[in-house]
C-alpha atoms as a PDB file:
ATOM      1  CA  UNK A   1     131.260 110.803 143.324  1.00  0.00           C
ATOM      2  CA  UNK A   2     131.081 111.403 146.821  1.00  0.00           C
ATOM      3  CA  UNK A   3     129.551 110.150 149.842  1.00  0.00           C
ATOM      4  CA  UNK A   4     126.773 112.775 150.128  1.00  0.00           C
ATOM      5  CA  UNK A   5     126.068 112.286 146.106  1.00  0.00           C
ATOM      6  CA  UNK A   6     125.966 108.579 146.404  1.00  0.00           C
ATOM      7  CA  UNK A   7     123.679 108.475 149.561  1.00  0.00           C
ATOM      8  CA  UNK A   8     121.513 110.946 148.116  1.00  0.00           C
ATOM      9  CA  UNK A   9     121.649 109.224 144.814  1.00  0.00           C
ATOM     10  CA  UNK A  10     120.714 106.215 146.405  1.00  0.00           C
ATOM     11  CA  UNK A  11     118.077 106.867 148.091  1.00  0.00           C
ATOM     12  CA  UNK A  12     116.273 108.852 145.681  1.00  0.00           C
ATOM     13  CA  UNK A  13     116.607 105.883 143.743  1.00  0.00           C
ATOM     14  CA  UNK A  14     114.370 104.327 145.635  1.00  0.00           C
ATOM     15  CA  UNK A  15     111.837 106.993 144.984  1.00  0.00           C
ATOM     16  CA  UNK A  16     111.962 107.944 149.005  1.00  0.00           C
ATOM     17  CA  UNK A  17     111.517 111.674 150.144  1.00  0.00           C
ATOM     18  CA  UNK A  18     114.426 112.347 152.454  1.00  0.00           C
ATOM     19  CA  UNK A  19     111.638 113.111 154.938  1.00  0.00           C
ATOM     20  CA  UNK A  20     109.836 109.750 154.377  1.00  0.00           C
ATOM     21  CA  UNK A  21     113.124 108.070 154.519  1.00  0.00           C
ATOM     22  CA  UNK A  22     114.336 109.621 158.124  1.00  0.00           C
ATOM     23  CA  UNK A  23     110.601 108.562 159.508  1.00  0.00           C
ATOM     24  CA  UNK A  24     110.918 105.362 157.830  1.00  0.00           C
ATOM     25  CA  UNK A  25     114.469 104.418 159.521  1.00  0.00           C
ATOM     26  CA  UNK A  26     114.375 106.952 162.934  1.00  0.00           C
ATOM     27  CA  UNK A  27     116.573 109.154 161.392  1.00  0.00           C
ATOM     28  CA  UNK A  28     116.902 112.613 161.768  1.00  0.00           C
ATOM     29  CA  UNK A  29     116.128 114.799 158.742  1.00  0.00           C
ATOM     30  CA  UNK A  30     117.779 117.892 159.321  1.00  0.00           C
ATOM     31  CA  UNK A  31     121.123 115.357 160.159  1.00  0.00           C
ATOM     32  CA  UNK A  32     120.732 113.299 157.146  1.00  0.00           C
ATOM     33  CA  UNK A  33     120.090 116.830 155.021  1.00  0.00           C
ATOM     34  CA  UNK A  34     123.118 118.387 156.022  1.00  0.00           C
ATOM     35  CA  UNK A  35     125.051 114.981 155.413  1.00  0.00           C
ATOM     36  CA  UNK A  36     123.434 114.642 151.767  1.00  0.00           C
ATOM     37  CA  UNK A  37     124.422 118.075 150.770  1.00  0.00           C
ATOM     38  CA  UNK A  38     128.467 117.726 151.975  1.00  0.00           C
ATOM     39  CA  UNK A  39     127.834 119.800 154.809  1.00  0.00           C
ATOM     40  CA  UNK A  40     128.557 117.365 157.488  1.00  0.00           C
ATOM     41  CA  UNK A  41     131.251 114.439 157.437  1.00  0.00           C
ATOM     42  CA  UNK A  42     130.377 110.702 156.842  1.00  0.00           C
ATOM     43  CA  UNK A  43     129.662 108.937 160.013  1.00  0.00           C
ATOM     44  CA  UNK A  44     133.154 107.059 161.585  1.00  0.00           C
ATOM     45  CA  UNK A  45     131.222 104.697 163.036  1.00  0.00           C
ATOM     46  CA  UNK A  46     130.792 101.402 161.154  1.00  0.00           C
ATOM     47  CA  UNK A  47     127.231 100.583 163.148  1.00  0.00           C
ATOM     48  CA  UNK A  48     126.183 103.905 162.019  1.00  0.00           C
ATOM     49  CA  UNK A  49     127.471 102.840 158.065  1.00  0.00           C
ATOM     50  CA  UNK A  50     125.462  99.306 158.692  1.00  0.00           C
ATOM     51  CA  UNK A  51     122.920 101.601 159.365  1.00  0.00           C
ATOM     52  CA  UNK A  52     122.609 103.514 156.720  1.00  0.00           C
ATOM     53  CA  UNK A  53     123.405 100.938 154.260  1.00  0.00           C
ATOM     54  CA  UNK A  54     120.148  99.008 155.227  1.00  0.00           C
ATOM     55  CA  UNK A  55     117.983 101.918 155.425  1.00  0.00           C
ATOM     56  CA  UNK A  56     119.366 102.506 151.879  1.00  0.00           C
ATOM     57  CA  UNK A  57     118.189  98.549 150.692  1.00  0.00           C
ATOM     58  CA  UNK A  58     122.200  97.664 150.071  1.00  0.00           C
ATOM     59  CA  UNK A  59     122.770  93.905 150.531  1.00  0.00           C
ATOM     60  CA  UNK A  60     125.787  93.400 152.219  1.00  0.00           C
ATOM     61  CA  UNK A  61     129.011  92.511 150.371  1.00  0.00           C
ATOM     62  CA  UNK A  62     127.538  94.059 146.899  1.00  0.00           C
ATOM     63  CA  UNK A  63     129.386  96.631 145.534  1.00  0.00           C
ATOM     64  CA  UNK A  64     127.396  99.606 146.278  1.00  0.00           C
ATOM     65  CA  UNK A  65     127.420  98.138 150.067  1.00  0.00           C
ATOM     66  CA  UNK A  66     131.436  98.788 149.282  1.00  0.00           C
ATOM     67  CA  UNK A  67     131.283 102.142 148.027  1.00  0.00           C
ATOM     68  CA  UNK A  68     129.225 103.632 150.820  1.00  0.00           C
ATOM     69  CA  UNK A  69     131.873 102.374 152.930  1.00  0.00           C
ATOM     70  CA  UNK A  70     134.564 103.071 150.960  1.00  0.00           C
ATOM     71  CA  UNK A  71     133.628 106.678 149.949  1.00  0.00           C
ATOM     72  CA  UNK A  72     132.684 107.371 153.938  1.00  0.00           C
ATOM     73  CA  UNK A  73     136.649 105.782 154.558  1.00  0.00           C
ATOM     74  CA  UNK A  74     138.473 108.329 151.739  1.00  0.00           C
ATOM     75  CA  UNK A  75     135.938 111.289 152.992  1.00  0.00           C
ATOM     76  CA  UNK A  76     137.696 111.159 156.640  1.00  0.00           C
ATOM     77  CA  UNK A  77     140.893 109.924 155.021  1.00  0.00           C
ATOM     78  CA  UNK A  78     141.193 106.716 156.118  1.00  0.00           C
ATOM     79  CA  UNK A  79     141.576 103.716 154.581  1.00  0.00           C
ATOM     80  CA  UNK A  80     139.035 100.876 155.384  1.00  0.00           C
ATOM     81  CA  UNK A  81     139.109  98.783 157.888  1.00  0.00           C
ATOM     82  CA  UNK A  82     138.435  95.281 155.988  1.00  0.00           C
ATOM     83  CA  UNK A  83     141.628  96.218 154.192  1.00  0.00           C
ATOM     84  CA  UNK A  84     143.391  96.706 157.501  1.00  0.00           C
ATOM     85  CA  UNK A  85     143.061  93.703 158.250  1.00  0.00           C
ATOM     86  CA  UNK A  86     145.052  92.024 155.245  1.00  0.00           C
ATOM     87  CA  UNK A  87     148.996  92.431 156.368  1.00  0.00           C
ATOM     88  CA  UNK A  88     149.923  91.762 152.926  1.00  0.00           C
ATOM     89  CA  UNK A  89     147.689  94.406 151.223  1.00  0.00           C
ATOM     90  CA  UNK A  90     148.516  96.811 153.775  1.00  0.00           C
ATOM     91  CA  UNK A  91     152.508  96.000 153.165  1.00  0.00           C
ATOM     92  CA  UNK A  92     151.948  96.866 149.761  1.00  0.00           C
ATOM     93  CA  UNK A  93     149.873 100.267 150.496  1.00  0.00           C
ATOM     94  CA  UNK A  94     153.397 102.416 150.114  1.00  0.00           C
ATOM     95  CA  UNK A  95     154.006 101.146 146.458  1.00  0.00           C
ATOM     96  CA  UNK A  96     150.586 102.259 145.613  1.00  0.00           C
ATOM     97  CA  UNK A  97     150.963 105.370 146.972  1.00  0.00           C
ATOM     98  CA  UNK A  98     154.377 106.131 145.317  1.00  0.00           C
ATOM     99  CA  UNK A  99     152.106 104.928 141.966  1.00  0.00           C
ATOM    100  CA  UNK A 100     149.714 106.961 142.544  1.00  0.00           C
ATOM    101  CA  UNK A 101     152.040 110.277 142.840  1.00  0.00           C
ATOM    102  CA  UNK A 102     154.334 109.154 139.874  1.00  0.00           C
ATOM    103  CA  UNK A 103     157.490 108.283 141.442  1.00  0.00           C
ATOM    104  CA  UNK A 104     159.922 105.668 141.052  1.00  0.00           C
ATOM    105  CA  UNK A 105     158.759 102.417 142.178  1.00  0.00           C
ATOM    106  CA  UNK A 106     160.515  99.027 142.177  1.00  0.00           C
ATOM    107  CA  UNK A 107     159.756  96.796 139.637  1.00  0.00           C
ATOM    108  CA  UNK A 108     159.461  94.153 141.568  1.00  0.00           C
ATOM    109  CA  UNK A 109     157.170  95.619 144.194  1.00  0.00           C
ATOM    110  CA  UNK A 110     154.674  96.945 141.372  1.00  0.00           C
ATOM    111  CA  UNK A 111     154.615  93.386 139.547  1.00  0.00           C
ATOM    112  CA  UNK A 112     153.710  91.773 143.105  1.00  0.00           C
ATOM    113  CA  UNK A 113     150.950  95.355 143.364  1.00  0.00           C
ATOM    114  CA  UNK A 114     149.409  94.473 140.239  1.00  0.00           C
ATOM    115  CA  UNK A 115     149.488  90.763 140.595  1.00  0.00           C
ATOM    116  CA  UNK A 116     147.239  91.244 143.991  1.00  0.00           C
ATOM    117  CA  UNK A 117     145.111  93.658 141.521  1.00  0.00           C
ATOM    118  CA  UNK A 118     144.628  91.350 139.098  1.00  0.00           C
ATOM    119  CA  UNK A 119     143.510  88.380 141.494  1.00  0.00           C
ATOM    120  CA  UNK A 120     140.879  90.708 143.121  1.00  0.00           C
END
């Protein structure tokens, strides 16, 4: 799923024209249109997430808080900021990535990987 999809999803959901929803929250429909159909990128800025994740009814911390902010984060191909924060997780970011692509990772390194997986 992507961003657009899941903020689209979302607030259809709610049963809210995208009209109703812009007057509703002072947005700006032919800004939030483009950004529901892919046309335009996620916003960068994490106010602007906050936002949109109110406007959209998603209590903070929940997990489709997460997702908006995580799909906005892989969109612009970054990786989000809350997990910037954590040295260790970051530390442990090139072992994912080697994972991810197939190649040869040390043993050691995955265990401690999927140990931090399995805790979260």
């Amino acid at each position: 799923m992507t961003f657009a999809e899941f903020f689209r999803a979302t607030r259809a959901k709610q049963g809210r024209s995208l009209r109703a929803f812009c007057l509703e929250n002072g947005f700006d429909p032919p800004n939030i249109s483009r950004m529901e159909r892919g046309l335009s990128s996620p916003p960068e800025s994490r106010e602007k997430l906050e936002e949109y994740a109110k406007a959209l009814g998603l209590k903070k911390g929940s997990d489709e808080w997460y997702t908006l902010f995580d799909l906005a984060a892989a969109e612009r191909g970054r990786i989000p900021q809350d997990m910037l924060k954590d040295e260790e997780l970051v530390g442990m970011l090139p072992v994912l990535f080697r994972t991810l692509r197939g190649q040869r990772v040390d043993s050691d390194a995955l265990d401690d990987l999927v140990e931090r997986i399995r805790k979260a």
